[in-house]
Structure formats: structure tokens, C-alpha cells
N, C-alpha and C. Protein backbone atom coordinates (compact mmCIF):
# COMPACT_ATOMS: atom_id res chain seq x y z
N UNK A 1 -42.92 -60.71 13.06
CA UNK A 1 -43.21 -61.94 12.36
C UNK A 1 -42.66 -61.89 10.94
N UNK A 2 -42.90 -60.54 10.08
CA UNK A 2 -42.43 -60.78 8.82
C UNK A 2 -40.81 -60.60 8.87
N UNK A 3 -40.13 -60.21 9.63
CA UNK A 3 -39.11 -59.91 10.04
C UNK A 3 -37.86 -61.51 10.02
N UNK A 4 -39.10 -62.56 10.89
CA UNK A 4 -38.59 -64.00 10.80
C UNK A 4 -38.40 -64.85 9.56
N UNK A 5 -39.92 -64.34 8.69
CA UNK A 5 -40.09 -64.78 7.27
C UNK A 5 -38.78 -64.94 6.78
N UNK A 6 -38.40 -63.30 6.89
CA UNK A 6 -37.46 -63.07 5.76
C UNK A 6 -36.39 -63.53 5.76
N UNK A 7 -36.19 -63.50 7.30
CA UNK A 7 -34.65 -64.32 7.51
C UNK A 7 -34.41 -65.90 7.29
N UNK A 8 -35.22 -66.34 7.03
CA UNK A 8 -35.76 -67.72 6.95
C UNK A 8 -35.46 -67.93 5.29
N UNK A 9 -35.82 -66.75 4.56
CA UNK A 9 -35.57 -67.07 2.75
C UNK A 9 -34.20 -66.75 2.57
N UNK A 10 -33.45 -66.12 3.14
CA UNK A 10 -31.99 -65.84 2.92
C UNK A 10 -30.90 -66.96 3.29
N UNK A 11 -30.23 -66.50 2.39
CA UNK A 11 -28.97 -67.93 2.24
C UNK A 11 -28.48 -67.97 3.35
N UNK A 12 -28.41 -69.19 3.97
CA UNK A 12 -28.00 -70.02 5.29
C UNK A 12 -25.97 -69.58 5.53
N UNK A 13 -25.43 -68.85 6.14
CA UNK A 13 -24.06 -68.99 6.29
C UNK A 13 -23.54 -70.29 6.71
N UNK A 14 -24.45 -70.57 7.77
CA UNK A 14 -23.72 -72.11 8.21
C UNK A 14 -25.18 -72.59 9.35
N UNK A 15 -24.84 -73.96 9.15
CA UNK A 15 -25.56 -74.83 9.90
C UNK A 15 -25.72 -74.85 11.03
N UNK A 16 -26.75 -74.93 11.96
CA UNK A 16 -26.39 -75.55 13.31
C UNK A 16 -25.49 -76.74 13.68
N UNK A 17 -25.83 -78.18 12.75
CA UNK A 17 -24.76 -78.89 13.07
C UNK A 17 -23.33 -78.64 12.97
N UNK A 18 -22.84 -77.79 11.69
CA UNK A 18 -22.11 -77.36 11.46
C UNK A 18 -20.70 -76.67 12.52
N UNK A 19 -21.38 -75.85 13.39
CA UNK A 19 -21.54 -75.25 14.62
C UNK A 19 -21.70 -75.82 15.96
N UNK A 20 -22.32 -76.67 16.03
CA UNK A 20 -22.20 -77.63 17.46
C UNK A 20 -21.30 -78.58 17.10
N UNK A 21 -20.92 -78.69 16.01
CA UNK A 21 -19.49 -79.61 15.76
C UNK A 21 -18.25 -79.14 16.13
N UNK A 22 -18.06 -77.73 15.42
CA UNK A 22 -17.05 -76.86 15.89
C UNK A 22 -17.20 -76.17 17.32
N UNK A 23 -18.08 -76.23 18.16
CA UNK A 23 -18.19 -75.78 19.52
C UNK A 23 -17.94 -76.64 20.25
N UNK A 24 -17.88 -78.36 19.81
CA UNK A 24 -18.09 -79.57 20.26
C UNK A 24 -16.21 -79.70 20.59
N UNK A 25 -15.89 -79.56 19.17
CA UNK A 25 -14.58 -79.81 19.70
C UNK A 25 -13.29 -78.90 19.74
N UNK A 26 -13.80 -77.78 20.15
CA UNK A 26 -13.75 -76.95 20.55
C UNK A 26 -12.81 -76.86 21.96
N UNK A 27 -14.60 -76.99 22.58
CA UNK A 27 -14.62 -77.27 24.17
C UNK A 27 -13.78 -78.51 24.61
N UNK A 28 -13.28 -79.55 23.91
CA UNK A 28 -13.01 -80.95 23.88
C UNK A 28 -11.55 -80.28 23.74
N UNK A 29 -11.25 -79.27 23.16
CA UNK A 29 -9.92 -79.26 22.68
C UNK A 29 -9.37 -78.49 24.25
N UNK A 30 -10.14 -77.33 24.67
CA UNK A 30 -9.79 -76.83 25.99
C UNK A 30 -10.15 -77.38 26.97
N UNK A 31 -10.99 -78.72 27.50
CA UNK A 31 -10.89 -79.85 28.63
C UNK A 31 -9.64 -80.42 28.32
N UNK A 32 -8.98 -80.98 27.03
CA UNK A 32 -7.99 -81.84 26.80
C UNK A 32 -6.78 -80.67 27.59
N UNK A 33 -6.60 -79.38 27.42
CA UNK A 33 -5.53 -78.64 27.69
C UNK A 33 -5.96 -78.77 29.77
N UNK A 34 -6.62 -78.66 30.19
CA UNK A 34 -7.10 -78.50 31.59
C UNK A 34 -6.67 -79.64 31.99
N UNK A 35 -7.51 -80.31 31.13
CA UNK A 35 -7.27 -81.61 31.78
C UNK A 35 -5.33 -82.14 32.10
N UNK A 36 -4.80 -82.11 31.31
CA UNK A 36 -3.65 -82.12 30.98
C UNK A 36 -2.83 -81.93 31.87
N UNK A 37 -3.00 -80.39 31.99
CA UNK A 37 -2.19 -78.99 33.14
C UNK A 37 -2.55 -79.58 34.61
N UNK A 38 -3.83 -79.92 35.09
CA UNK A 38 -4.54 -80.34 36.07
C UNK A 38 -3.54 -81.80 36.93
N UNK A 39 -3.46 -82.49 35.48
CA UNK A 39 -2.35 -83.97 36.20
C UNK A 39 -1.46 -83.30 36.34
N UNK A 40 -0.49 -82.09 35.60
CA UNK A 40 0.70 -81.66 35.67
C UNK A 40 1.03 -81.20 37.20
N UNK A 41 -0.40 -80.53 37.75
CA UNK A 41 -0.15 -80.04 38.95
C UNK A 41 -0.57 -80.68 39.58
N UNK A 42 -1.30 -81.76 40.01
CA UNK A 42 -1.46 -82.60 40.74
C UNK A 42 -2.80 -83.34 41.31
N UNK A 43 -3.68 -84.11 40.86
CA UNK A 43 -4.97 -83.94 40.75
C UNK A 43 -5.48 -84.08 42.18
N UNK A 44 -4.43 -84.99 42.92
CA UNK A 44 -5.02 -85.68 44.05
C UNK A 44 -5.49 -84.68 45.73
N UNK A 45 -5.43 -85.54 46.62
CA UNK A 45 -5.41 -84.67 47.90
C UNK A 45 -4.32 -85.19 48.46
N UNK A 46 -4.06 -83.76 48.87
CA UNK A 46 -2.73 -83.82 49.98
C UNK A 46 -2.98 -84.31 51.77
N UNK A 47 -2.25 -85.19 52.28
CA UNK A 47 -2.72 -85.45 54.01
C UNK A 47 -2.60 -84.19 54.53
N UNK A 48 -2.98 -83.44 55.11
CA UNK A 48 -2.94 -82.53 55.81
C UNK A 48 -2.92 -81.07 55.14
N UNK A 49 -3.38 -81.21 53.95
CA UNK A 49 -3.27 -79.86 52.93
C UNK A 49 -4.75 -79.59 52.43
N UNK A 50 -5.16 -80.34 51.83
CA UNK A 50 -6.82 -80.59 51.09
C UNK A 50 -6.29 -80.90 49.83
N UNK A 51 -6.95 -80.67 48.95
CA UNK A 51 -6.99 -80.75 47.34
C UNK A 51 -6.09 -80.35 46.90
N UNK A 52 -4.95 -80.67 46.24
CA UNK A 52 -4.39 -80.54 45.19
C UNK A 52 -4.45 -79.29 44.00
N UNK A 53 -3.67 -78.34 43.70
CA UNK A 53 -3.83 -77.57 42.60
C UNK A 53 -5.15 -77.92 41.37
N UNK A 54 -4.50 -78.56 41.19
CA UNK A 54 -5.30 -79.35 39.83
C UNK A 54 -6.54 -80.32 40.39
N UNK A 55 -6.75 -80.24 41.38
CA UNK A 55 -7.83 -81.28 41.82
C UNK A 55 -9.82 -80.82 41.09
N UNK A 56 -9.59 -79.58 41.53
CA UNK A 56 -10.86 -79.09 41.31
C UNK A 56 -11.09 -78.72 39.21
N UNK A 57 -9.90 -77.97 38.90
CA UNK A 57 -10.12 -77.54 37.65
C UNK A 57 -10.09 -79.61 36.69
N UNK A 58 -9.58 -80.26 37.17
CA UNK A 58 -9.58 -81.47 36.45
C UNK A 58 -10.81 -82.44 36.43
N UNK A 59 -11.52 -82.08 37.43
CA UNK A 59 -13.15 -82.78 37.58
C UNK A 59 -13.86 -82.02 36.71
N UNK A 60 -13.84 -80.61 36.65
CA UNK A 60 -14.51 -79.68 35.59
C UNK A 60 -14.36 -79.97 33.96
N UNK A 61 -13.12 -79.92 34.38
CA UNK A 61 -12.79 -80.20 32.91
C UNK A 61 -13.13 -82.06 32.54
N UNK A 62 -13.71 -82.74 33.23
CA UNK A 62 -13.77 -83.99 32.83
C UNK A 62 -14.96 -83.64 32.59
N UNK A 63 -16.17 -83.19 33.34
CA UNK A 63 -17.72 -82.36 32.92
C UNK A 63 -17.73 -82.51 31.48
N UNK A 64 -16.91 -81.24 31.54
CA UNK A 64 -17.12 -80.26 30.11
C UNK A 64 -16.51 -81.40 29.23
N UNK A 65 -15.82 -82.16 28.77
CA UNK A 65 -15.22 -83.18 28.23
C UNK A 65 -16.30 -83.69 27.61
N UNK A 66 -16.94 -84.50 28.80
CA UNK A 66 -18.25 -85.55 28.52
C UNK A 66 -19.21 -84.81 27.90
N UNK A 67 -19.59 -83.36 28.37
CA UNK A 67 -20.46 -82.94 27.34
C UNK A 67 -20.31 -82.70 26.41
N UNK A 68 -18.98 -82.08 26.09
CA UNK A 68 -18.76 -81.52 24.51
C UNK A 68 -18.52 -82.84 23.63
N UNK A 69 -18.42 -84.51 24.27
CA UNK A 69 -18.33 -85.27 23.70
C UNK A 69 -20.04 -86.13 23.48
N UNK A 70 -21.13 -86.11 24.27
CA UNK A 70 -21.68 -85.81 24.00
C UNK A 70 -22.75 -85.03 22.92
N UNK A 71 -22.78 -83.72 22.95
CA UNK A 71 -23.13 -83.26 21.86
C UNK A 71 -22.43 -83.37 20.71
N UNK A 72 -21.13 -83.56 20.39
CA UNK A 72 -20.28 -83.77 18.78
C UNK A 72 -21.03 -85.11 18.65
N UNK A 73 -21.21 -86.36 19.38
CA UNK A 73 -21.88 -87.27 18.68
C UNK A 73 -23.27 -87.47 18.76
N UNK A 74 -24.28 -86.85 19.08
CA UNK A 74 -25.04 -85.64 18.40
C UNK A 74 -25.52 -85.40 17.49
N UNK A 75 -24.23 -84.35 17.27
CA UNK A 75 -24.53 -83.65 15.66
C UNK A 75 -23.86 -84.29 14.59
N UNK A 76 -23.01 -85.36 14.92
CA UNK A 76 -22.35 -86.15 13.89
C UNK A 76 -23.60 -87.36 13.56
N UNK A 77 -24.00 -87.59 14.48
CA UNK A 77 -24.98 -89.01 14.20
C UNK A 77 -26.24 -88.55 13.79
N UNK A 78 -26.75 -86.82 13.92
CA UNK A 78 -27.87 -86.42 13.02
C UNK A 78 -28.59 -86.50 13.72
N UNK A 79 -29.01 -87.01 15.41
CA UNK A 79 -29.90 -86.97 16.35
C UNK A 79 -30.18 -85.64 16.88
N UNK A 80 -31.46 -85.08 16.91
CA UNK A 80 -31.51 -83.63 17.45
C UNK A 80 -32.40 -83.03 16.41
N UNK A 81 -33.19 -82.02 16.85
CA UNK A 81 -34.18 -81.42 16.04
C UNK A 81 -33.10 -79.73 15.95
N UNK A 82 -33.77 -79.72 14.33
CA UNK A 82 -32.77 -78.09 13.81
C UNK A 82 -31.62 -77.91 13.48
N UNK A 83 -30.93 -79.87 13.69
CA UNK A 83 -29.45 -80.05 13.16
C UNK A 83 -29.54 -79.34 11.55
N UNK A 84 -29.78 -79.48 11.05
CA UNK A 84 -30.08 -78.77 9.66
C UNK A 84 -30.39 -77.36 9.41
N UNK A 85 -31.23 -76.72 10.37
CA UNK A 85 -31.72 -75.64 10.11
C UNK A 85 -30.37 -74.37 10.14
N UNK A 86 -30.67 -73.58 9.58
CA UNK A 86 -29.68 -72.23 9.28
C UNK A 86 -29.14 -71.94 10.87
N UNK A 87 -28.27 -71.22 11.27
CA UNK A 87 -28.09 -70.94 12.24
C UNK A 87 -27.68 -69.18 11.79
N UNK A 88 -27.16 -68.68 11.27
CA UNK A 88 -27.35 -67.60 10.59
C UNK A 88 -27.43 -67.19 9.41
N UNK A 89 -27.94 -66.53 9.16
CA UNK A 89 -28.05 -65.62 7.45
C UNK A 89 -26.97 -64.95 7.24
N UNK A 90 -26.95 -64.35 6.18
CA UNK A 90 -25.91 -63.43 5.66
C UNK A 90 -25.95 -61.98 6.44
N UNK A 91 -27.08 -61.64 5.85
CA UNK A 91 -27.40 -60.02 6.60
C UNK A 91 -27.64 -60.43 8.35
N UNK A 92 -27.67 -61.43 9.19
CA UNK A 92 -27.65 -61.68 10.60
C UNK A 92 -25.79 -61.47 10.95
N UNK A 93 -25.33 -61.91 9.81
CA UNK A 93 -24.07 -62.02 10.38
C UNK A 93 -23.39 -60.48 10.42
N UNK A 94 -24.00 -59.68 9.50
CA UNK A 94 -23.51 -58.24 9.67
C UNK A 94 -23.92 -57.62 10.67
N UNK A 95 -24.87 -57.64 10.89
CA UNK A 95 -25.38 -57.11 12.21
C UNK A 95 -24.22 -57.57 13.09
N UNK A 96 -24.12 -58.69 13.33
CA UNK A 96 -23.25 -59.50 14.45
C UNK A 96 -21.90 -58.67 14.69
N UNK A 97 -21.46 -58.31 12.90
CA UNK A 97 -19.92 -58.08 12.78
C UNK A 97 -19.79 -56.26 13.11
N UNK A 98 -21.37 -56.34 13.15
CA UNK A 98 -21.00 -54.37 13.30
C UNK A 98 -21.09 -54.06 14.60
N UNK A 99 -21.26 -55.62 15.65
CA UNK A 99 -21.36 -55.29 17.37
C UNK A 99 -19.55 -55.56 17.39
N UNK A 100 -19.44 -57.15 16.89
CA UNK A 100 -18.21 -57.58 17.12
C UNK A 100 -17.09 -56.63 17.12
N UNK A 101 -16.64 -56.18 15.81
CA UNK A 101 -15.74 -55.41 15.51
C UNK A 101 -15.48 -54.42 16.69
N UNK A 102 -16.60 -53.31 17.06
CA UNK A 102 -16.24 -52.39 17.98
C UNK A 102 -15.96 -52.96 19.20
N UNK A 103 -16.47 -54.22 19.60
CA UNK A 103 -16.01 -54.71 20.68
C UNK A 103 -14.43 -55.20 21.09
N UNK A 104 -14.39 -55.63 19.99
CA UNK A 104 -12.83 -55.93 20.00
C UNK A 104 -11.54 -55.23 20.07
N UNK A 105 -12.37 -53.91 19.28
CA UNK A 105 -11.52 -52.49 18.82
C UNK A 105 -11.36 -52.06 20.11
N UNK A 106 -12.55 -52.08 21.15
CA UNK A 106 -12.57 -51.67 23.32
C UNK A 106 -11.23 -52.15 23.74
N UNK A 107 -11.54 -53.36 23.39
CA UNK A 107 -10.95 -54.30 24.53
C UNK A 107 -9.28 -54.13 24.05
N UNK A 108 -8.71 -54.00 22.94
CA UNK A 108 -7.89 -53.66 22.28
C UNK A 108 -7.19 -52.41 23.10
N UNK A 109 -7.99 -51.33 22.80
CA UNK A 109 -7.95 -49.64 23.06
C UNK A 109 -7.57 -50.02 24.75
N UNK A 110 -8.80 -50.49 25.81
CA UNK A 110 -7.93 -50.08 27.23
C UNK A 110 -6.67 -50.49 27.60
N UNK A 111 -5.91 -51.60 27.05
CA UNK A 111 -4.25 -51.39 27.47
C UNK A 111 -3.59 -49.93 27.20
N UNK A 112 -4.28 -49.40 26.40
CA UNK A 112 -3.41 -48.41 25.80
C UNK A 112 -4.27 -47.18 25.60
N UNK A 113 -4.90 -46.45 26.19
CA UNK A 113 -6.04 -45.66 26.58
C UNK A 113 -6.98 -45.62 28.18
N UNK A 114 -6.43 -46.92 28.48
CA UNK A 114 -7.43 -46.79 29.98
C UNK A 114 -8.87 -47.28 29.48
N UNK A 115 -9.12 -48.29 30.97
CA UNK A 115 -10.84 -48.69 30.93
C UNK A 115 -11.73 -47.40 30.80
N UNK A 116 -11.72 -46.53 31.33
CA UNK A 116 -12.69 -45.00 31.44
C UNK A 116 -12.67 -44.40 30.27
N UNK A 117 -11.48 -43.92 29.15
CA UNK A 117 -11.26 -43.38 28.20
C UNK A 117 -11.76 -44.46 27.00
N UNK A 118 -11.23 -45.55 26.86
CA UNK A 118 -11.63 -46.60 26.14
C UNK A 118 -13.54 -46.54 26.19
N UNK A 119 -13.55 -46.91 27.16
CA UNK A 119 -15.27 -46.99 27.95
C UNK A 119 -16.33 -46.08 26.93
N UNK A 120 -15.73 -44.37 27.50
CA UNK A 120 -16.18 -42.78 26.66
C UNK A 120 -16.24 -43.48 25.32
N UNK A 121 -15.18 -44.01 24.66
CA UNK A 121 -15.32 -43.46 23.06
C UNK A 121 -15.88 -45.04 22.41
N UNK A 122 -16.09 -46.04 23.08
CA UNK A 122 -16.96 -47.08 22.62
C UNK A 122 -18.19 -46.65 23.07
N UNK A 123 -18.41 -46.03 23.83
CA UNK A 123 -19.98 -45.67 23.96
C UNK A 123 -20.31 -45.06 23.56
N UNK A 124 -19.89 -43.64 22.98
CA UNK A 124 -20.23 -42.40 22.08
C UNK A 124 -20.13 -43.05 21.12
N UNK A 125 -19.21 -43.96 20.06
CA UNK A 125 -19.09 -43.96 18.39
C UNK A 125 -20.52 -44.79 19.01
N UNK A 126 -20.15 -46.15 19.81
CA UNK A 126 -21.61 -47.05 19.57
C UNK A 126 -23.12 -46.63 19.34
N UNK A 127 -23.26 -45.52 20.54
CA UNK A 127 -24.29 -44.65 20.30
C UNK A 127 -24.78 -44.12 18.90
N UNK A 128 -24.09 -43.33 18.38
CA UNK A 128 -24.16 -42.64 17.13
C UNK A 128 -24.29 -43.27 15.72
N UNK A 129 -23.25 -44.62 15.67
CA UNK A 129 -23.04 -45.39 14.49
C UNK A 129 -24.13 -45.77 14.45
N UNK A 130 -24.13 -47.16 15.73
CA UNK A 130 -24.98 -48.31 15.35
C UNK A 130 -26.58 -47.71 15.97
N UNK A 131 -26.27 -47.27 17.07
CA UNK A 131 -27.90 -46.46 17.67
C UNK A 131 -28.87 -45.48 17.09
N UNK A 132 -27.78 -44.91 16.67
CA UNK A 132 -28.39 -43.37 15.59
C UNK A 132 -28.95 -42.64 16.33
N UNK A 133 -28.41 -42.56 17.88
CA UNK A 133 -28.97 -41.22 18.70
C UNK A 133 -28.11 -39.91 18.42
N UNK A 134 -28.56 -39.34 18.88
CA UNK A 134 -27.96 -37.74 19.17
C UNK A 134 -26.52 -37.46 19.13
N UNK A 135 -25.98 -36.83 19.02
CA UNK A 135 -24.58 -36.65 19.58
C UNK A 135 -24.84 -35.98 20.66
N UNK A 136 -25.79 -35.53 21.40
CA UNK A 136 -25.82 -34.58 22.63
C UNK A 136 -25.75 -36.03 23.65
N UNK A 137 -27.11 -36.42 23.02
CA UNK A 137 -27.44 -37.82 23.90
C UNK A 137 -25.79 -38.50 24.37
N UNK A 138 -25.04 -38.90 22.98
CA UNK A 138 -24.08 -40.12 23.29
C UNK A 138 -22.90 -39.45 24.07
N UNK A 139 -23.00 -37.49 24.08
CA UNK A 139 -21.81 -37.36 25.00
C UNK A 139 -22.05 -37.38 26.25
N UNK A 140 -23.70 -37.22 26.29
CA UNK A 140 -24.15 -37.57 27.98
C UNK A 140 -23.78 -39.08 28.64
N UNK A 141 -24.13 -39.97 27.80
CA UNK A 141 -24.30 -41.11 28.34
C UNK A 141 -22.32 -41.56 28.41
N UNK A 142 -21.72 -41.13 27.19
CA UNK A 142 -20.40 -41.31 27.22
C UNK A 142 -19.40 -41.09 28.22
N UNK A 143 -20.01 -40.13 28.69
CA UNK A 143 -19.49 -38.95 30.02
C UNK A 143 -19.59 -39.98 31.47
N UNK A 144 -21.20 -39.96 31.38
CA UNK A 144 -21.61 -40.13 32.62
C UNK A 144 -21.65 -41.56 33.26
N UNK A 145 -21.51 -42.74 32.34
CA UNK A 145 -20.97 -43.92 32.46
C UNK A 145 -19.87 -43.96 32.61
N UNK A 146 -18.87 -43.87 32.70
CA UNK A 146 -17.17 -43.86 33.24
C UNK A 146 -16.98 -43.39 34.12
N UNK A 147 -17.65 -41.87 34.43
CA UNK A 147 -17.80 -41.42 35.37
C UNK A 147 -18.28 -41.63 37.11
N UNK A 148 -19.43 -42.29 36.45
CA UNK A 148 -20.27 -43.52 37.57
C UNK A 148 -19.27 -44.40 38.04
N UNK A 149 -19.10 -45.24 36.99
CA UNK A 149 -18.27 -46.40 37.25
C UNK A 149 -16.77 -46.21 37.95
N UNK A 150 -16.12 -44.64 37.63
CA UNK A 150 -15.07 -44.36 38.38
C UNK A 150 -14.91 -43.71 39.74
N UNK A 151 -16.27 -43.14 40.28
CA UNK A 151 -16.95 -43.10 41.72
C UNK A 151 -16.99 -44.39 42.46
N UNK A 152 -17.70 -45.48 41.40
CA UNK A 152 -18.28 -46.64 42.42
C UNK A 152 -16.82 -47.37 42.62
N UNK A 153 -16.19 -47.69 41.57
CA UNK A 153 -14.81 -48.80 41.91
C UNK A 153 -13.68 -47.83 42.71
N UNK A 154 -13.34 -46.90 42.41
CA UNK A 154 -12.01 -45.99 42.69
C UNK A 154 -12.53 -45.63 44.16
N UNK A 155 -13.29 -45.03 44.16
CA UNK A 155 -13.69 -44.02 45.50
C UNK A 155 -14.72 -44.84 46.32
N UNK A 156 -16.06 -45.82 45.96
CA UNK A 156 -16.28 -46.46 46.75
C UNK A 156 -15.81 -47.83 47.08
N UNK A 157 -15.47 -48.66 46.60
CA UNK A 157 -14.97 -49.97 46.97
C UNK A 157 -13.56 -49.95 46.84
N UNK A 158 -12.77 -48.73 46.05
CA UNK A 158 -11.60 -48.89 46.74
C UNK A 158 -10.40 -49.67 46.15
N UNK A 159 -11.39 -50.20 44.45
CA UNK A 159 -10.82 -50.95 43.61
C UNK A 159 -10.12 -49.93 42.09
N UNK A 160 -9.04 -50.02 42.24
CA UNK A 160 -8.42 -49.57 40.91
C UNK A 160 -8.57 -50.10 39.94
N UNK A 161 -8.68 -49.54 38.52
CA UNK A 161 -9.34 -50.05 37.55
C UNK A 161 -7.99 -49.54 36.00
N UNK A 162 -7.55 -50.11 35.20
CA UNK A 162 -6.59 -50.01 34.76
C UNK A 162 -7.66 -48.33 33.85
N UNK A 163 -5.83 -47.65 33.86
CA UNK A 163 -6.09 -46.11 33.43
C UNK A 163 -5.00 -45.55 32.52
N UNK A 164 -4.85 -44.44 31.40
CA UNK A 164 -4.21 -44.48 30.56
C UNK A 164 -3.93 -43.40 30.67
N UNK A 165 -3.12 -42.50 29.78
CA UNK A 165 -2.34 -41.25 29.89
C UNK A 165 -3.66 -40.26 29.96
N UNK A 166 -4.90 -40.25 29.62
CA UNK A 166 -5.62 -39.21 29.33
C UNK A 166 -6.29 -39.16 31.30
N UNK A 167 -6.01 -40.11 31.55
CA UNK A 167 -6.79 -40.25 33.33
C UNK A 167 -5.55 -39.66 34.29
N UNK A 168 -4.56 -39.92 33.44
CA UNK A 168 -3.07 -39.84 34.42
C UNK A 168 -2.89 -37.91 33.89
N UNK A 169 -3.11 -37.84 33.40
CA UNK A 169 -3.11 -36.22 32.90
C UNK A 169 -4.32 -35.41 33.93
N UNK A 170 -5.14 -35.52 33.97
CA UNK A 170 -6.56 -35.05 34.56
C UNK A 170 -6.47 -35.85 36.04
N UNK A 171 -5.29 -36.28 36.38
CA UNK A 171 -5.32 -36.98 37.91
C UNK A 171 -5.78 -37.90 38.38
N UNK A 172 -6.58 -38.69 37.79
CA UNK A 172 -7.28 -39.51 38.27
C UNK A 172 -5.63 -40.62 38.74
């Protein structure tokens, strides 16, 4: 509870409306691209084929359209409870940026390291940095998660999983 207080007295980064404006058209901006691509390939049904390429992704994207048009007028016309209220703090957003960052740094790393190797060393720094466990702990869990996961996809279902010089060295 005092935890909410506090975040509540700290300077607002940005608005909710603020934010459902920019999510609003956003989403409006990637229905407009679907939508688009969808006529390009063909929305309709074919006699003796079914649906059309573009048939199914162009109804979706008309959805998502109406809603994201929808909510932008919304938050433009001020209707809605919490349009005003903070949507994050300052110190919320660090927290945010100390998940973000390493996440990005992953997803980055497996083209060029492998999902398994990538996997190990986002889970060990994550462990240690942001968790503040053990280093015994994060080489267990570092280990034994890739490990798992390279039993269940590789050897039981049979699914290859992208792999980098350190997997291609050790055989995998």
C-alpha cells in the first residue's frame, strides 16, 4: 500500500491519454499497412479455391482499425475514467528499462550466439543483476533451462531451434 502512495507523489512521465493516443494510431497506422497489402493480394473468394490471400488478414485488420479508431476518439474527446491519471513515474520507468534493455540485448545476441547460448547468459546476468541471487543459483538455473528446452524441441519433438558457433563446437 505505501509502495502505491509513493508512486502516486512522483512526477508523472506521461499520461494515459497521452498513450492510448499513440497506441491508437499506432494500431491505425498497421491496419492501414494490412489493410492495404490485403487488397494488393486479393481480398475476395476465388470459385473453386476459397478465400483469397488477403481475404482473412483484411477483415482483421478492418477490426483492429475500428477499434484503434474508436479508442483515439476516446482519448481525444476526454471520455473515459484515468484519461488524466499518470500512466508511469519516473523511477517505474527504470525498472521497466532495466527488464527492457536486457531483453533486447537476447533477442539481438541469438542471430549471432544461438537461442541456447543467448538463453545461458540472459538468464545468469538476469539472475544476478536484477534478482540478486547467487551465482551458484544463476549457473544452475542458466545451465539447466537451455538444457531442458534443448531435450524437449531437438530430441523430443524433433524441432530445430536456431544455434551458434558455441552449440556447433560442443555438437549439438
Amino acid at each position: 500500500m505505501r509502495e502505491q502512495e509513493d508512486a502516486s507523489d512522483e512526477p508523472s512521465l506521461v499520461s494515459n491519454r497521452v498513450l492510448e493516443i499513440v497506441v491508437a494510431l499506432l494500431l491505425l497506422g498497421i491496419s492501414a499497412i494490412i489493410i492495404y497489402d490485403s487488397v494488393r493480394l486479393g481480398i475476395g473468394w476465388a470459385e473453386g479455391e476459397g478465400p483469397r490471400a488477403g481475404y482473412f488478414p483484411f477483415y482483421i485488420a478492418v477490426v483492429l482499425a475500428t477499434a484503434s479508431i474508436s479508442i483515439l476518439l476516446k482519448a481525444v474527446m476526454g471520455k473515459g475514467d484515468g484519461l488524466s491519471d499518470s500512466f508511469v513515474s519516473r523511477s517505474a520507468i527504470g525498472r521497466v528499462i532495466t527488464v527492457l534493455v536486457p531483453a533486447i540485448i537476447y533477442v539481438g545476441a541469438v542471430q549471432f550466439i544461438g537461442l541456447y547460448t543467448a538463453s545461458a547468459a540472459f538468464i545468469f546476468f538476469f539472475m544476478i543483476f536484477v534478482g540478486g541471487e547467487s551465482v551458484l543459483r544463476a549457473i544452475g538455473v542458466a545451465l539447466g533451462v537451455p538444457i531442458f528446452f534443448f531435450v524437449m524441441f531437438e530430441k523430443w519433438f524433433l524441432v530445430p531451434l536456431p544455434k551458434g558457433p558455441i552449440e556447433a563446437m560442443l555438437g549439438f
